[in-house]
Protein backbone atom coordinates (compact mmCIF):
# COMPACT_ATOMS: atom_id res chain seq x y z
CA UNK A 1 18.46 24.47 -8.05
CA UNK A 2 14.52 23.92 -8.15
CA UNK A 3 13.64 22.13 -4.94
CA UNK A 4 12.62 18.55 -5.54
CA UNK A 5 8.57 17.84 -6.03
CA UNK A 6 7.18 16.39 -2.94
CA UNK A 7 3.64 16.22 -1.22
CA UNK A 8 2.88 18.49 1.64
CA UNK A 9 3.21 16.89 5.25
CA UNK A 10 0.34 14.59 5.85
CA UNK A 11 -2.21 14.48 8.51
CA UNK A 12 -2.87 11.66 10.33
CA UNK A 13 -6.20 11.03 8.33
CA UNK A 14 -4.53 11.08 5.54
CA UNK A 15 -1.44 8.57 5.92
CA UNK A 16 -4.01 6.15 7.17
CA UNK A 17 -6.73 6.52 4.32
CA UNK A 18 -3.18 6.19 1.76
CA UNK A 19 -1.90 3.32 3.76
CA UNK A 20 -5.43 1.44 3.38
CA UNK A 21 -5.95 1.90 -0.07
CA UNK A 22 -2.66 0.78 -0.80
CA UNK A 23 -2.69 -2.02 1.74
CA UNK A 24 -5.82 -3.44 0.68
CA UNK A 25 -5.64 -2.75 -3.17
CA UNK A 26 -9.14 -3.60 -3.81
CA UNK A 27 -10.19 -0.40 -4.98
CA UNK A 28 -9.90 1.13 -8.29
CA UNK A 29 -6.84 1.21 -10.18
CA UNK A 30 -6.39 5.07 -10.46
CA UNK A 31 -7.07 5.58 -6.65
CA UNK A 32 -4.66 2.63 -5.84
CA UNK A 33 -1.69 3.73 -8.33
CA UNK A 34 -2.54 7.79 -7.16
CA UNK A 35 -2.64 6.64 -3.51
CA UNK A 36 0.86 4.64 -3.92
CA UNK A 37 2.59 7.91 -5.48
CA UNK A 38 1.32 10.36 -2.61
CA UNK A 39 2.36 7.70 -0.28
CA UNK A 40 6.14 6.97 -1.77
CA UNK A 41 6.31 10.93 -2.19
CA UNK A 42 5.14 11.13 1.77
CA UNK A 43 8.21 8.52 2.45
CA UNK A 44 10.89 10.68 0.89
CA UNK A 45 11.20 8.92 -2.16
CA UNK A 46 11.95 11.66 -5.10
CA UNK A 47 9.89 11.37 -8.38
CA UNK A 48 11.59 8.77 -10.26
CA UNK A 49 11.53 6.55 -8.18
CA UNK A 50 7.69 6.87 -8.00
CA UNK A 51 7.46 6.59 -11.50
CA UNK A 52 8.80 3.24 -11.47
CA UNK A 53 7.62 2.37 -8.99
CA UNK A 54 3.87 2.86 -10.18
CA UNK A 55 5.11 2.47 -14.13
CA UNK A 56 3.83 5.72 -15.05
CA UNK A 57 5.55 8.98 -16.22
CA UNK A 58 7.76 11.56 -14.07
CA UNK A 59 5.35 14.52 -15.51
CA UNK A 60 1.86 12.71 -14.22
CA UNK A 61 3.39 11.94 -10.70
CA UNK A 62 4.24 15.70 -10.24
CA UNK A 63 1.05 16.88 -11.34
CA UNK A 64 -0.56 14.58 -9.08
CA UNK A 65 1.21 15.91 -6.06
CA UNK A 66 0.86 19.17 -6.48
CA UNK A 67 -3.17 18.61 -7.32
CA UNK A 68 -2.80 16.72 -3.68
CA UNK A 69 -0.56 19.88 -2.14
CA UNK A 70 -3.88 21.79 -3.25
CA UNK A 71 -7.05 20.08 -2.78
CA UNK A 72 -5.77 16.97 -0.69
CA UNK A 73 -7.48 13.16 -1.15
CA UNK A 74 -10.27 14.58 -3.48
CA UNK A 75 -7.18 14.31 -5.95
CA UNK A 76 -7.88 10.67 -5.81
CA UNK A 77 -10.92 10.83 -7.93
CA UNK A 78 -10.36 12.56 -11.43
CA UNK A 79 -13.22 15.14 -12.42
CA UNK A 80 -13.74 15.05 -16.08
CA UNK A 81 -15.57 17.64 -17.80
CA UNK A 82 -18.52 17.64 -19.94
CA UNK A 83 -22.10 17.83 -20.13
CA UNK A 84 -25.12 20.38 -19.72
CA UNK A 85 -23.48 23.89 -18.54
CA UNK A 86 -24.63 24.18 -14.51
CA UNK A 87 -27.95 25.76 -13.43
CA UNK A 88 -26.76 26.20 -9.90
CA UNK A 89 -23.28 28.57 -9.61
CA UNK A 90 -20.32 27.35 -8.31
CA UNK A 91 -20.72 28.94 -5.32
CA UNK A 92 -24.10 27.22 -4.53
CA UNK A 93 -22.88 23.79 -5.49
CA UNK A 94 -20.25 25.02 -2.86
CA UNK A 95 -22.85 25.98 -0.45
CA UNK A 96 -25.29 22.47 -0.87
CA UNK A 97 -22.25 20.36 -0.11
CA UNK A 98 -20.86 22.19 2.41
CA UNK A 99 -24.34 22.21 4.22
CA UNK A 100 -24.33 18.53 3.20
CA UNK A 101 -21.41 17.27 5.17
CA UNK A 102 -22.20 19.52 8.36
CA UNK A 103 -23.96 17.32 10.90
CA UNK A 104 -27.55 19.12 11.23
CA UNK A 105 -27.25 19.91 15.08
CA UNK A 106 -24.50 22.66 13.96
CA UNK A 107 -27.34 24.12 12.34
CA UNK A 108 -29.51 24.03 14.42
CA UNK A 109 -31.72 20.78 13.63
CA UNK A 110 -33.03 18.50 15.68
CA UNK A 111 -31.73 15.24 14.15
CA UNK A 112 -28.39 13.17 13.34
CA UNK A 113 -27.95 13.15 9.59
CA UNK A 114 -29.62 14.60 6.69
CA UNK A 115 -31.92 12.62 4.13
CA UNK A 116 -32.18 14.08 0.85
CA UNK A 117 -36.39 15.18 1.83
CA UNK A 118 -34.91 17.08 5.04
CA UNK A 119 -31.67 18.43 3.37
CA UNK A 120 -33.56 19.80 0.26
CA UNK A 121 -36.14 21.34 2.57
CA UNK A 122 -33.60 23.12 4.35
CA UNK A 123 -31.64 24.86 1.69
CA UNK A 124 -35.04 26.22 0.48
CA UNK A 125 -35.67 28.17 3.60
CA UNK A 126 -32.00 29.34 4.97
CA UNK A 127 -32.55 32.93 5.70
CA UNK A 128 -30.09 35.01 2.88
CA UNK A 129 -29.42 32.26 0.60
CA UNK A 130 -32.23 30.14 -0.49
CA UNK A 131 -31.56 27.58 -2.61
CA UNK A 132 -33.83 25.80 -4.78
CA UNK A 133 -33.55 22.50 -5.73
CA UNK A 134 -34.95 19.04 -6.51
CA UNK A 135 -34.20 15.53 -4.59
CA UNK A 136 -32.47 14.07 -7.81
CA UNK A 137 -30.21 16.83 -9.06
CA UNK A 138 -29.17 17.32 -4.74
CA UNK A 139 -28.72 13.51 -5.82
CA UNK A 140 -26.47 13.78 -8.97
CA UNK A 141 -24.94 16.96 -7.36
CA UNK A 142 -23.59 15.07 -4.23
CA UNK A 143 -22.42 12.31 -6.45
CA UNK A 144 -20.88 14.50 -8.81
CA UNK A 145 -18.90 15.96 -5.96
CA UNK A 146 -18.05 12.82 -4.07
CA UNK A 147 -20.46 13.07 -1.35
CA UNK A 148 -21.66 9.77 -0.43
CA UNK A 149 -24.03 8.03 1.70
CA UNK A 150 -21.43 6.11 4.17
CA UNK A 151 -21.13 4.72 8.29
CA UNK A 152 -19.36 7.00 10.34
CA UNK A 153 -15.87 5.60 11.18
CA UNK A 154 -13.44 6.56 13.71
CA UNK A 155 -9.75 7.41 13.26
CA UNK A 156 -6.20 7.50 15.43
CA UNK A 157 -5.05 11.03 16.19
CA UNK A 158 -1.59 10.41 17.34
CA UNK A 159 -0.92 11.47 20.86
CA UNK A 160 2.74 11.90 20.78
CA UNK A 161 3.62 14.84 22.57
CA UNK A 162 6.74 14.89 19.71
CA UNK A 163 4.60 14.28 16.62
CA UNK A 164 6.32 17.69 14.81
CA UNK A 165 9.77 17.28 15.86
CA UNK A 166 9.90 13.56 14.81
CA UNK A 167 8.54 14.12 11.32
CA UNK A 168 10.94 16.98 11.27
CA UNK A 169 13.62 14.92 11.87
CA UNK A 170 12.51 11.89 9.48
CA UNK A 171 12.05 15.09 6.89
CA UNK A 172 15.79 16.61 7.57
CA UNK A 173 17.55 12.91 7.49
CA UNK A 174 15.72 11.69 3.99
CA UNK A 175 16.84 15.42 2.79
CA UNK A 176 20.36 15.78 3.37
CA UNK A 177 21.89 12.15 3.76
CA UNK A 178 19.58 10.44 1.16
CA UNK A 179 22.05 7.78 0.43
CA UNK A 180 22.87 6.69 3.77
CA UNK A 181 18.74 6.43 4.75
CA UNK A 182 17.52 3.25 5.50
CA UNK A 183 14.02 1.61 6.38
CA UNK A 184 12.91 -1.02 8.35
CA UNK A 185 9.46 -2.61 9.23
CA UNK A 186 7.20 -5.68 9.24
CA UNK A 187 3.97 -6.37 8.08
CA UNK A 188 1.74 -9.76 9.19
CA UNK A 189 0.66 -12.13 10.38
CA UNK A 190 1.43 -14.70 7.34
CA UNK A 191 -0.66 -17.79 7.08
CA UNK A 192 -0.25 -20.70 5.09
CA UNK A 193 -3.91 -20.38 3.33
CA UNK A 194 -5.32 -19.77 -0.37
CA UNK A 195 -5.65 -16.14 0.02
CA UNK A 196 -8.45 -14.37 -2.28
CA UNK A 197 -7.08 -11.23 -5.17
CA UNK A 198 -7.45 -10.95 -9.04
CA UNK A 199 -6.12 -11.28 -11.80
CA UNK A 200 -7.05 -11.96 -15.55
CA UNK A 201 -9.52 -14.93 -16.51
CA UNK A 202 -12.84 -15.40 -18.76
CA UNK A 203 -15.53 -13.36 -18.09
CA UNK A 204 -17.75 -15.07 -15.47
CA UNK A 205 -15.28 -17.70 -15.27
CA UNK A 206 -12.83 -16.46 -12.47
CA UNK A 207 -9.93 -18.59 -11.41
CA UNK A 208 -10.59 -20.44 -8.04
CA UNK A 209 -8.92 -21.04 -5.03
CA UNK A 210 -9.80 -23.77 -2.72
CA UNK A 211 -11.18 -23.21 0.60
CA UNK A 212 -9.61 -23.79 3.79
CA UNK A 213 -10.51 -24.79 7.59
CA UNK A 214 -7.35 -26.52 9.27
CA UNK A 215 -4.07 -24.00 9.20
CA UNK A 216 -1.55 -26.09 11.10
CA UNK A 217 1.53 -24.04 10.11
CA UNK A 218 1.39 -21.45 12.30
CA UNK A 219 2.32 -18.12 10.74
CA UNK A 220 5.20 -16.01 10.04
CA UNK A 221 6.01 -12.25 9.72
CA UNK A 222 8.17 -10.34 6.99
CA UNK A 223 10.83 -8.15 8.18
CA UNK A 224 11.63 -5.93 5.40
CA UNK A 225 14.38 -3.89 5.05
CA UNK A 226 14.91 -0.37 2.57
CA UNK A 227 17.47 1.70 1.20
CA UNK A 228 16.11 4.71 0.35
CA UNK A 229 19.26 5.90 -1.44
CA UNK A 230 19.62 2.88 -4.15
CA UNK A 231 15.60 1.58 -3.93
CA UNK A 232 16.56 -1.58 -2.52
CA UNK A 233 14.16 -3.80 -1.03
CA UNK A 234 14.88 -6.77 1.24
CA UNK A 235 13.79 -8.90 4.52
CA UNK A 236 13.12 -12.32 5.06
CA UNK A 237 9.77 -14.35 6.69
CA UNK A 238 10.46 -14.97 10.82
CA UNK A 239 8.31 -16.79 13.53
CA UNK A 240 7.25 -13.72 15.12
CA UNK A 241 8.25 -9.76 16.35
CA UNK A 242 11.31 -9.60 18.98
CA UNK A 243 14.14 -7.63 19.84
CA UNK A 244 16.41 -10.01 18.37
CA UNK A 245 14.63 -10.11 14.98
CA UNK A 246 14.83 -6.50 15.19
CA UNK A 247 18.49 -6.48 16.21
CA UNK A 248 19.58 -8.69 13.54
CA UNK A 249 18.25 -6.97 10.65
CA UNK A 250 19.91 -3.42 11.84
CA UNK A 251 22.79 -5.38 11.85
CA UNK A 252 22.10 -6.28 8.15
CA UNK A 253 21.50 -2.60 7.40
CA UNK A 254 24.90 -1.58 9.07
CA UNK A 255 26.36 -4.19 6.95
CA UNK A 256 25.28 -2.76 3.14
CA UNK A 257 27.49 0.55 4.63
CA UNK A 258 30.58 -1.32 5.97
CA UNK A 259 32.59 2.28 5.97
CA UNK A 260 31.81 2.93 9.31
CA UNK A 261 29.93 6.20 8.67
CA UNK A 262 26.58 7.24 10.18
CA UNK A 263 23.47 5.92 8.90
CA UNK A 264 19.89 6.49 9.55
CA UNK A 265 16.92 4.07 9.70
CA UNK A 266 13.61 4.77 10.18
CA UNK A 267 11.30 2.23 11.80
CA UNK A 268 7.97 2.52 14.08
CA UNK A 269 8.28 3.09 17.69
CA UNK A 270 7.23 -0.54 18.30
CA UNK A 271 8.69 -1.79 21.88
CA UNK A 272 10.26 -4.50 20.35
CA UNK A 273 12.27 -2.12 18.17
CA UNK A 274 13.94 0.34 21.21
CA UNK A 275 15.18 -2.26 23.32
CA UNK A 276 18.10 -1.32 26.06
CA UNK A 277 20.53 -4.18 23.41
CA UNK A 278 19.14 -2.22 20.39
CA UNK A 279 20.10 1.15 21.25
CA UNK A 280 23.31 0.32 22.93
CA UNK A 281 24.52 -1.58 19.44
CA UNK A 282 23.09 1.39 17.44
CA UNK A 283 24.92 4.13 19.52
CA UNK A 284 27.77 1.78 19.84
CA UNK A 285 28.45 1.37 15.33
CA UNK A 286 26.48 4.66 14.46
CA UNK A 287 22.99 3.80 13.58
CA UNK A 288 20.70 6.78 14.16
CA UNK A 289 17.20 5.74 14.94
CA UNK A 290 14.65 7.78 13.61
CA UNK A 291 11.18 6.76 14.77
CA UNK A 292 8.17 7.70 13.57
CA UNK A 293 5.39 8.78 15.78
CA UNK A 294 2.45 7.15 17.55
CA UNK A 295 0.00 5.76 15.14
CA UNK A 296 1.96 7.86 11.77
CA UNK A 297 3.72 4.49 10.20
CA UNK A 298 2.81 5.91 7.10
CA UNK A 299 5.56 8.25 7.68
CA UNK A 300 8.02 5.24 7.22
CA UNK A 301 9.13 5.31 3.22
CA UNK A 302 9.21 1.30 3.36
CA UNK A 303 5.06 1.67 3.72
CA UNK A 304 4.99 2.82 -0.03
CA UNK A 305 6.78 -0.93 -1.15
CA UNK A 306 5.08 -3.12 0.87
CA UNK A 307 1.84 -2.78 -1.30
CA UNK A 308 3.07 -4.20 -3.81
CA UNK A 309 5.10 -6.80 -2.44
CA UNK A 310 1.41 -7.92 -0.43
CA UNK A 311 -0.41 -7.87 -3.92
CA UNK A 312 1.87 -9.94 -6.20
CA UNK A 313 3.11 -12.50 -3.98
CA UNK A 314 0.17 -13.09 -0.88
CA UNK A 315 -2.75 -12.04 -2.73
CA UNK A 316 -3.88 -14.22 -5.30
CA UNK A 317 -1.46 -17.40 -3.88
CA UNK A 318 -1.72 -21.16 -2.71
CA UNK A 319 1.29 -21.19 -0.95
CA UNK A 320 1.51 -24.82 0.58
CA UNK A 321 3.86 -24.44 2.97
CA UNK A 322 5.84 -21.26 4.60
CA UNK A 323 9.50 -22.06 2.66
CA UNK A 324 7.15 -22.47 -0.50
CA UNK A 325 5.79 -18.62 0.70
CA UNK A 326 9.42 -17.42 1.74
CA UNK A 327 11.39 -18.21 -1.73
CA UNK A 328 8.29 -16.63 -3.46
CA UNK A 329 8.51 -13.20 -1.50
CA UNK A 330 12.32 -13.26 -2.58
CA UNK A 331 11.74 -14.34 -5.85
CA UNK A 332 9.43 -11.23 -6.28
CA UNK A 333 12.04 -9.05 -4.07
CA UNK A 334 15.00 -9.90 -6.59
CA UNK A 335 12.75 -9.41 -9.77
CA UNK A 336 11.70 -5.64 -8.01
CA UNK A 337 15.23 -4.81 -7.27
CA UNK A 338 16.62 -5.69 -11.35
CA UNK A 339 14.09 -4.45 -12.65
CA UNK A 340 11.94 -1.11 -10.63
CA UNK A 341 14.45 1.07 -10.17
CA UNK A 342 15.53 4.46 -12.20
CA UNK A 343 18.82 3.96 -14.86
CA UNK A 344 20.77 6.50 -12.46
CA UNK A 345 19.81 4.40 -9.40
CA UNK A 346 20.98 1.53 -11.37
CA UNK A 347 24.15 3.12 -11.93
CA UNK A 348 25.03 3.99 -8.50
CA UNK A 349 23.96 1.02 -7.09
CA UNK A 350 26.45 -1.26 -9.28
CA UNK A 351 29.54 1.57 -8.59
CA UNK A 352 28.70 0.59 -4.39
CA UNK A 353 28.15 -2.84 -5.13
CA UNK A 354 31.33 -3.52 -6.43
CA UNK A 355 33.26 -1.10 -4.01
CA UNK A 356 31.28 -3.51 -0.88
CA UNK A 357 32.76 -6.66 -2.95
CA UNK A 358 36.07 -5.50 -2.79
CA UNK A 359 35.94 -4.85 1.66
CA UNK A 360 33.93 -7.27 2.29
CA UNK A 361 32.36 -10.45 1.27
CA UNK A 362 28.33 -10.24 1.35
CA UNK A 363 25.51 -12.95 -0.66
CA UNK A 364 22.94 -12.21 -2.45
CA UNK A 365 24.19 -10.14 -5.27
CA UNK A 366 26.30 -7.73 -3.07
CA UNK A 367 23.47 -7.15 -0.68
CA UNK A 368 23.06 -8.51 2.64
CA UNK A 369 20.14 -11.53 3.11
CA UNK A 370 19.05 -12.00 6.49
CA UNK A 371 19.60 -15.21 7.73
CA UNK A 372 16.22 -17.19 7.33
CA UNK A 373 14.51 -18.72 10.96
């Protein structure tokens, strides 16, 4: 059997430009909806479940990882075809852009960055390969290609020591014991404020939300939990990050397996998730924790689902108080589970659901709801 479709192993760059388009979803919709299939596919979810997930067909989300497997984020951006046939060769273009993004002290320049004057003057008088070309077609070149004017940011490299044999081990469990794979993280703070998004309205004639200066209710953070195995989504809003938040929702994971078998669950290495308490109860009822390394959360699979959970139910909202907030996050979080999954996950998940019913009584439709603060 054909080994199941799934991006290559991400650098750290990489999870964290993913994680921020899909976190912030303000870009364009074809980076946000390719970024959220590269992410789920980085997660360990398989390709249906992407396809729901993003509502788009099985056939486009492979052919979007493997585009990503060969020429990484640039996959992001579609190039489509057309126009006047090239009067530089591909290997020039190649040449101008790698010149482009090469800070000009590698080569031997006395300044910091290129302007199009000094970059176009230097490709005309490289010894062996002199390249001839005008300020606006270097200009429509290095837009055509992606290369943009931009600040110079910084990124995380994580310095775990164990970076390789972690994501190994997050790999191996989401590989062979899919179905008994769990996920757990939070995201926050959540304030009680209108919080700006989108959505459809009159051209020029956006829909308004009022501005606010007093926020007397404090704030809250989502503890979400994932099932990796039946794409099953589920948490609840508490006061802050603690041991004991942490503790209670492994217990809620441990619960949606009753047999007693081993399960896995994959979570950040936050300290307030490997607590003395925490690992004795998880060694104590068989609860492997797999943690991801230092600054890699994107190597969680719940990362992928919490996009869209932020978009349709914080961004865009009023909410006026935080039990208002709370029933609309699980509003949203029963509409995802009924109606985002694949027909077999459907299937499997009502066989277990009514084989839990029968050993033991659990709420919320068979699956276990965290008790709310």
């Amino acid at each position: 059997m054909a080994e199941p479709v799934r991006v290559r192993r991400l650098t750290d760059q990489e999870g964290q430009k993913l994680q921020q388009i899909v976190r912030r979803g303000s870009t364009n919709s074809v980076r946000y909806r390719r970024a959220m299939m590269l992410l789920a596919s980085a997660g360990g979810n398989r390709v249906p479940v992407i396809a729901q997930l993003v509502q788009a067909d099985e056939d486009t989300v492979r052919d979007v990882i493997h585009r990503f497997n060969e020429i990484g984020l640039a996959c992001l951006d579609p190039q489509w075809a057309g126009g006047r046939p090239r009067l530089l060769s591909r290997d020039d273009e190649d040449f101008v852009i790698q010149t482009a993004t090469t800070r000009p002290t590698k080569l031997g320049q006395p300044f910091t960055r290129w302007s199009l004057r000094k970059l176009v003057a230097y490709l005309g008088t490289v010894h062996g390969r002199v390249i001839r070309i005008g300020r606006e077609t270097l200009r429509s070149l290095l837009a055509r290609r992606d290369v943009t004017f931009q600040r110079t940011k910084t990124w995380k490299e994580s310095p775990d020591p164990e970076r390789e044999a972690e994501l190994d081990r997050i790999e191996q469990v989401l590989h062979r014991f899919p179905d008994r794979v769990f996920a757990f993280d939070e995201f926050g703070p959540l304030g009680i404020r209108p919080t700006a998004g989108s959505g459809w309205a009159q051209r020029k004639h956006p829909d308004r939300v009022p501005a606010t200066y007093h926020r007397t209710h404090g704030v809250r953070y989502f503890h979400g939990c994932y099932s990796v195995g039946d794409d099953r989504l589920w948490g609840v809003n508490r006061r802050r990050k603690g041991a004991g938040n942490t503790l209670a929702a492994l217990k809620s994971i441990r619960a949606a397996r009753p047999d007693g078998a081993p399960i896995y669950v994959i979570l950040d290495n936050l300290s307030a998730h490997k607590g003395a308490d925490i690992r004795r109860w998880a060694k104590k009822h068989k609860v492997n924790l797999c943690f991801t390394p230092t600054y890699a959360w994107w190597a969680n699979p719940i990362e992928a689902h919490f996009g869209p959970l932020r978009q349709f139910t914080i961004a865009n909202s009023h909410h006026p108080n935080h039990t208002v907030q709370t029933w609309a996050l699980h509003a949203y979080l029963r509409w995802r589970n009924n109606n985002a999954r694949h027909p077999d996950v459907l299937a499997a998940q009502r066989r277990e659901r009514a084989r839990i019913r029968s050993e033991k009584g659990l709420c919320w439709g068979g699956r276990p709801l965290l008790a709310a603060a």
